[in-house]
Protein backbone atom coordinates (compact mmCIF):
# COMPACT_ATOMS: atom_id res chain seq x y z
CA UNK A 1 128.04 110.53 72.67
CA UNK A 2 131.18 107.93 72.39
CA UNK A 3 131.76 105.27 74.47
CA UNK A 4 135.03 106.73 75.26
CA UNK A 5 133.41 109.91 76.27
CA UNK A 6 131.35 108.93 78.73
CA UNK A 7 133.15 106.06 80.42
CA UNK A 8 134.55 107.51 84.12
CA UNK A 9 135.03 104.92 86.99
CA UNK A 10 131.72 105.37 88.33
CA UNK A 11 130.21 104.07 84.59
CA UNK A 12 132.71 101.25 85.27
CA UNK A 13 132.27 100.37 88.49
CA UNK A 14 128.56 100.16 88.12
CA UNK A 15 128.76 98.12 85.37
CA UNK A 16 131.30 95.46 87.03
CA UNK A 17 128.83 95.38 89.82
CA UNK A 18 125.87 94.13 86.91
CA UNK A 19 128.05 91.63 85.65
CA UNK A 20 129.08 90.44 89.09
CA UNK A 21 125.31 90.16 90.12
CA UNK A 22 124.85 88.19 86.54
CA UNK A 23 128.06 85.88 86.44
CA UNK A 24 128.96 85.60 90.44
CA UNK A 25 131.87 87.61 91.57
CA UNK A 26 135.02 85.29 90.31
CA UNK A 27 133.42 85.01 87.20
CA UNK A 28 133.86 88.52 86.01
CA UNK A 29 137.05 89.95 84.02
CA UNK A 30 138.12 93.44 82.74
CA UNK A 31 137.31 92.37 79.32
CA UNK A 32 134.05 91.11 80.15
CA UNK A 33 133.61 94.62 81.45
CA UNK A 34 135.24 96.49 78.73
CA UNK A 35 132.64 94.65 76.16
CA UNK A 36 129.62 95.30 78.41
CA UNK A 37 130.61 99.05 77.90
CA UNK A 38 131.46 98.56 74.13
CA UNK A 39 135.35 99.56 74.73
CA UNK A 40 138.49 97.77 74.47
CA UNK A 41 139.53 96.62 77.64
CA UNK A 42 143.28 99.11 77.18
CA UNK A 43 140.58 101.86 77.82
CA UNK A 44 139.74 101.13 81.34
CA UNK A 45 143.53 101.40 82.31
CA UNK A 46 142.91 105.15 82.46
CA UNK A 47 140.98 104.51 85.50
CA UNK A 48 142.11 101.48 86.88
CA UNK A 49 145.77 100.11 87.09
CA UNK A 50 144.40 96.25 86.66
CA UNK A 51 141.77 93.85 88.21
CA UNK A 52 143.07 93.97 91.51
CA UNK A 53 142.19 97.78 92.10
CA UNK A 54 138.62 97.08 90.02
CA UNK A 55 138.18 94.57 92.66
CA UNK A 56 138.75 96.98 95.22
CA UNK A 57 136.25 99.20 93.65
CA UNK A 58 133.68 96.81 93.80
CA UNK A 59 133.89 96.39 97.18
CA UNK A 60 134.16 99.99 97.66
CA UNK A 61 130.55 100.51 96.05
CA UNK A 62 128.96 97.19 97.45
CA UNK A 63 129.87 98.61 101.04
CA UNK A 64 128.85 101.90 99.86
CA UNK A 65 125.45 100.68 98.73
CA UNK A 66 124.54 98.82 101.86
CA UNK A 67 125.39 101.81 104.13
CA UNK A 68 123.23 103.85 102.15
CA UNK A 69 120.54 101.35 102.82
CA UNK A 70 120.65 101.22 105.63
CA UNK A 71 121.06 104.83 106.53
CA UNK A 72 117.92 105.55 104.63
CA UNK A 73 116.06 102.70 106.29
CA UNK A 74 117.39 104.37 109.60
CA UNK A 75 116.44 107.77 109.02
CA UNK A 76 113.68 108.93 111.60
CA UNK A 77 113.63 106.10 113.38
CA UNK A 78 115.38 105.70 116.77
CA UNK A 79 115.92 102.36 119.33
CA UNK A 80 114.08 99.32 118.63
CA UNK A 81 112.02 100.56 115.51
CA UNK A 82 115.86 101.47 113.40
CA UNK A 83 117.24 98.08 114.45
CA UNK A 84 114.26 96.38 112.70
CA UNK A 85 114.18 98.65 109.69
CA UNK A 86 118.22 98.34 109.55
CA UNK A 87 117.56 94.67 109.81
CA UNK A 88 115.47 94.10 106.85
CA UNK A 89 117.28 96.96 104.75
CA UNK A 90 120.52 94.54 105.85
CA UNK A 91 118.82 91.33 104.70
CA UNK A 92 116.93 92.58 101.71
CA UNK A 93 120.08 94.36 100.27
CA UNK A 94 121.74 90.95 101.21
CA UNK A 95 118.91 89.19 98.80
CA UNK A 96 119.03 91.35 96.05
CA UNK A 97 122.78 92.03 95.56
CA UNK A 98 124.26 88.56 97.13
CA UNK A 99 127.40 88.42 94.79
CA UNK A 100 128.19 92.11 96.02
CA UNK A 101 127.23 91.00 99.35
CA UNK A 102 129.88 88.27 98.98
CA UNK A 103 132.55 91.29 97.68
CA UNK A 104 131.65 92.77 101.36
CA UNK A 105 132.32 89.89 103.42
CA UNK A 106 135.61 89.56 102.29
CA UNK A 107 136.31 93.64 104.30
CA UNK A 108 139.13 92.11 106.74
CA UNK A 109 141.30 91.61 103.73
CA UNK A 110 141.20 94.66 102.58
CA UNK A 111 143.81 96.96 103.19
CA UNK A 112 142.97 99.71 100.99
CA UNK A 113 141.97 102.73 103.63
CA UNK A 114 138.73 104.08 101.70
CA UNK A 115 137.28 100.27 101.72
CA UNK A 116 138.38 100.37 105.66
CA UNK A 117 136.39 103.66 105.80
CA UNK A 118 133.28 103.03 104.23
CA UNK A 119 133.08 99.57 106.47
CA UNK A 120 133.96 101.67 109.56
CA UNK A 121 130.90 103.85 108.52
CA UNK A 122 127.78 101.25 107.92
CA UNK A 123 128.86 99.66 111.25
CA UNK A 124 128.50 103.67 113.09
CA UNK A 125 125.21 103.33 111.86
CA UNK A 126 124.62 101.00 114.46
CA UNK A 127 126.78 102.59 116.73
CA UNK A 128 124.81 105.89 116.71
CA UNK A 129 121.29 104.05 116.72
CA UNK A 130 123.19 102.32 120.37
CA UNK A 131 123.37 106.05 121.68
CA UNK A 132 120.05 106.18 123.00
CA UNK A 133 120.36 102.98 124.52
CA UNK A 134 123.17 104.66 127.30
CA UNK A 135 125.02 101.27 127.17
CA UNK A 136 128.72 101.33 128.07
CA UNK A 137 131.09 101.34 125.09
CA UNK A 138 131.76 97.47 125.46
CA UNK A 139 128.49 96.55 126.04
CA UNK A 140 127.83 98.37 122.81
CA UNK A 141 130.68 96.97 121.05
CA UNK A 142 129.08 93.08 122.08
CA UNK A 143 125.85 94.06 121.10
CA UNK A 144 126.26 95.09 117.68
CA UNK A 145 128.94 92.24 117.26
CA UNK A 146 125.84 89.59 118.02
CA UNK A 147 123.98 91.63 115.84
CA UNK A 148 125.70 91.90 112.99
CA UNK A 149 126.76 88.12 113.18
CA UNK A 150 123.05 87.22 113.64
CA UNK A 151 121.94 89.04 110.89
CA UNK A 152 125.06 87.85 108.46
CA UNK A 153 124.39 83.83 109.65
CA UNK A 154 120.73 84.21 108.83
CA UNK A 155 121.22 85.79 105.15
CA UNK A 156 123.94 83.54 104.44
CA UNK A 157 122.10 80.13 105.60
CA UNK A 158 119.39 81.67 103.76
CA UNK A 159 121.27 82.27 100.13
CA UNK A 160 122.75 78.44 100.70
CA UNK A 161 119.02 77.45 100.69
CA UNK A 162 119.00 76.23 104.53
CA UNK A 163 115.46 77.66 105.05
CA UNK A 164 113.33 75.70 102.21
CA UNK A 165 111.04 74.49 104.85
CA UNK A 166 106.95 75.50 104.16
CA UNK A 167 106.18 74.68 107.85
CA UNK A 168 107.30 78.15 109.04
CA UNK A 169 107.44 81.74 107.39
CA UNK A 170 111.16 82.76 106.64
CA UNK A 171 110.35 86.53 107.02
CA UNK A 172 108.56 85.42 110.53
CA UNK A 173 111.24 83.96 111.18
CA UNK A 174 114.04 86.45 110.71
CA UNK A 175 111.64 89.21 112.15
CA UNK A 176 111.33 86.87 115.14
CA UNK A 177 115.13 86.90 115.44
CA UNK A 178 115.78 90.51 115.27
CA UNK A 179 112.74 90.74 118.13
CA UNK A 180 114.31 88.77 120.20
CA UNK A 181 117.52 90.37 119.70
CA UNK A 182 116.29 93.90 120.11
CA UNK A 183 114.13 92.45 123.43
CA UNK A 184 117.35 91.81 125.39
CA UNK A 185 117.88 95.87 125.50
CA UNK A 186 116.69 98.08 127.74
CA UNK A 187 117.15 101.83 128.78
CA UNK A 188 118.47 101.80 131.84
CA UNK A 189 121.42 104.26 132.46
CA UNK A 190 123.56 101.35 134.47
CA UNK A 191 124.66 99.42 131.17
């Protein structure tokens, strides 16, 4: 089978997002694409209008790929016990993928409604796993504000190399954070 023939924007996209994780993501350009997939780079104009919108499509899939992680780390798993799971999913995903994970961060400045979308729905994973919790809907809101920003500050002092200390585990030490975290809910139907 051709090149040409098999080359949709899911083949590109997924190959962007290699050569993002290989050469950081403002290293990476539609020809550098186009190569990987052994076109010329004219040919991925029939599915994207320039690098701006294959930008946008990276962040599309990098926000796609962490909500499916954590979904699936989710999955069967209710209160305290999906926080935790959601938590390493979040931080692992975080390790593995960090230039995608940098694609994610920039979500505010997106303005392209299926990018808002897919954000929207990795942070209702939270939301739902909040449900059982009874909590008001700002108390909710606060909640998975702190722990979203606790869980983003740790990965990112942790890519910058902040936590080269052997005194201490780093995986104690983030599952110690998301402990303590989870330890300031409770069930009561007051919240």
């Amino acid at each position: 089978m051709s090149a040409k023939r098999r080359l949709n924007t899911e083949t590109i996209l997924n190959t962007a997002a290699e050569l993002v994780e290989e050469n950081g993501l403002e290293n990476v350009s539609l020809l550098q694409v186009a190569e990987k997939l052994g076109v010329k780079s004219p040919s991925l104009y029939n599915h994207f209008s320039g690098f701006k919108e294959l930008s946008l499509g990276i962040a599309r899939l990098a926000i796609s790929r962490l909500g499916d992680t954590i979904r699936s780390a989710a999955v069967g798993r209710s209160k305290g016990d999906a926080l935790m799971t959601i938590a390493l999913a979040y931080r692992k995903f975080a390790r593995e993928n960090p230039e995608l994970y940098k694609a994610i961060l920039r979500f505010p400045a997106y303005n392209d409604r299926s990018i808002q979308e897919a954000g929207h729905a990795v942070v209702h994973i939270l939301y739902q796993v909040m449900e059982s919790y009874h909590y008001s809907k700002e108390k909710t809101i606060h909640f998975v504000r702190g722990f979203r920003s606790a869980l983003h500050g740790f990965v990112s002092l942790e890519e910058v190399g902040f936590f080269q200390s052997t005194e201490a585990d780093v995986d104690k030490s983030f599952e110690q954070l998301v402990s303590c975290l989870i330890s300031t809910l409770n069930t009561r139907e007051d919240n």
